[in-house]
Protein backbone atom coordinates (compact mmCIF):
# COMPACT_ATOMS: atom_id res chain seq x y z
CA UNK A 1 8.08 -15.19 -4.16
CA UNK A 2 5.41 -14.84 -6.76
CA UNK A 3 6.17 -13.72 -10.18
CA UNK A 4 3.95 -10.83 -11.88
CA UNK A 5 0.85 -11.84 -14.42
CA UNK A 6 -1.65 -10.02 -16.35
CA UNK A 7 -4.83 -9.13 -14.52
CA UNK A 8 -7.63 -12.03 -14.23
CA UNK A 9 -10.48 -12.10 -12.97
CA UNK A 10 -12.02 -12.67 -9.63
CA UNK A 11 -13.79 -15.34 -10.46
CA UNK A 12 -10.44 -16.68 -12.14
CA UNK A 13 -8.35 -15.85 -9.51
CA UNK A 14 -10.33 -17.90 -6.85
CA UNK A 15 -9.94 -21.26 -8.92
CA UNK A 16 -6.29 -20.40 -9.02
CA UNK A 17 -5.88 -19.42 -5.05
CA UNK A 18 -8.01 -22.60 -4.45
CA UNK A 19 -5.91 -24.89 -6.16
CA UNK A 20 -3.20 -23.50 -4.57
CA UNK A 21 -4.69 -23.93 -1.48
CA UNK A 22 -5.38 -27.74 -2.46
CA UNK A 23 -1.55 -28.34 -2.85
CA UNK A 24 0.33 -26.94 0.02
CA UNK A 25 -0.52 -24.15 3.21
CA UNK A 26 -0.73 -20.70 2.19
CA UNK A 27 -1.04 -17.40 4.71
CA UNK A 28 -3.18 -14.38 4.03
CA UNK A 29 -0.94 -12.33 3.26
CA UNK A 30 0.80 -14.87 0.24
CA UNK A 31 -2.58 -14.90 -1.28
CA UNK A 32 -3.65 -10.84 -0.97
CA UNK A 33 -0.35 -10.61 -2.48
CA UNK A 34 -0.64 -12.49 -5.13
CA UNK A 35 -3.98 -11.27 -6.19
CA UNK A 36 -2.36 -8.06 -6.23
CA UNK A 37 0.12 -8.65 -8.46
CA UNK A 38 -2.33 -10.11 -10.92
CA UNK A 39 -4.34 -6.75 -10.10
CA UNK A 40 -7.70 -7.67 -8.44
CA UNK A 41 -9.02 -4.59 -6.38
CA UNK A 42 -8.85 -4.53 -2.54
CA UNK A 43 -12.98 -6.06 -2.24
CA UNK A 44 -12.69 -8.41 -4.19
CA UNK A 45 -9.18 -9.63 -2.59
CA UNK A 46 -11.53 -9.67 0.65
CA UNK A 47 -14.33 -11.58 -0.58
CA UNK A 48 -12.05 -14.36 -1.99
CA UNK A 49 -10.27 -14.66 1.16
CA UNK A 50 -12.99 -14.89 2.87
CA UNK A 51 -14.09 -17.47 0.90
CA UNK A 52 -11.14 -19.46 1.11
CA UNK A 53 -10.95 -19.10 4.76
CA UNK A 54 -15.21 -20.37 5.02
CA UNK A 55 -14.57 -23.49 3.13
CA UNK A 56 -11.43 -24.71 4.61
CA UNK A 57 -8.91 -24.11 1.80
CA UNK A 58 -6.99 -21.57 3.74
CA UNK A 59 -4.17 -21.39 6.64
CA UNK A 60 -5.54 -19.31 9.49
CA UNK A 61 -3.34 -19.10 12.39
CA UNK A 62 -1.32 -15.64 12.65
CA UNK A 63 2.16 -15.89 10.68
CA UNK A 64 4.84 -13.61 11.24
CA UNK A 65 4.13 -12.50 7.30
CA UNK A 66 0.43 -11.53 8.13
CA UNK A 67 2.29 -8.83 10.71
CA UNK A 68 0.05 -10.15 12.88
CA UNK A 69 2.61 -11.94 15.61
């Protein structure tokens, strides 16, 4: 699991989730957690998932973690 850090930025946060994302497959719900432990707000969570998701940097398929299956 991911270990707790001082708020960032969104802006920050995305170059962070995005490397991430360049290095091995991540779910939604790893990343929305982790920008909540480094205390980004619920939009802004959205929007860089979103983003993520557009540009191909993101695992989509349902995951038993997303609650979704």
């Amino acid at each position: 699991m991911f270990r707790k850090s001082s708020t960032i930025s969104e802006e920050e946060a995305l170059k962070k989730l995005a490397n991430l994302c360049a290095k091995a497959e991540y779910c939604t719900g790893d990343l929305d957690e982790k920008m909540r432990q480094w205390g980004i707000d619920e939009e802004a969570r959205k929007r860089n998932i979103d983003y993520l998701i557009k540009h191909c940097l993101l695992y989509t398929s349902p995951s038993p973690r997303d609650g979704l299956l």
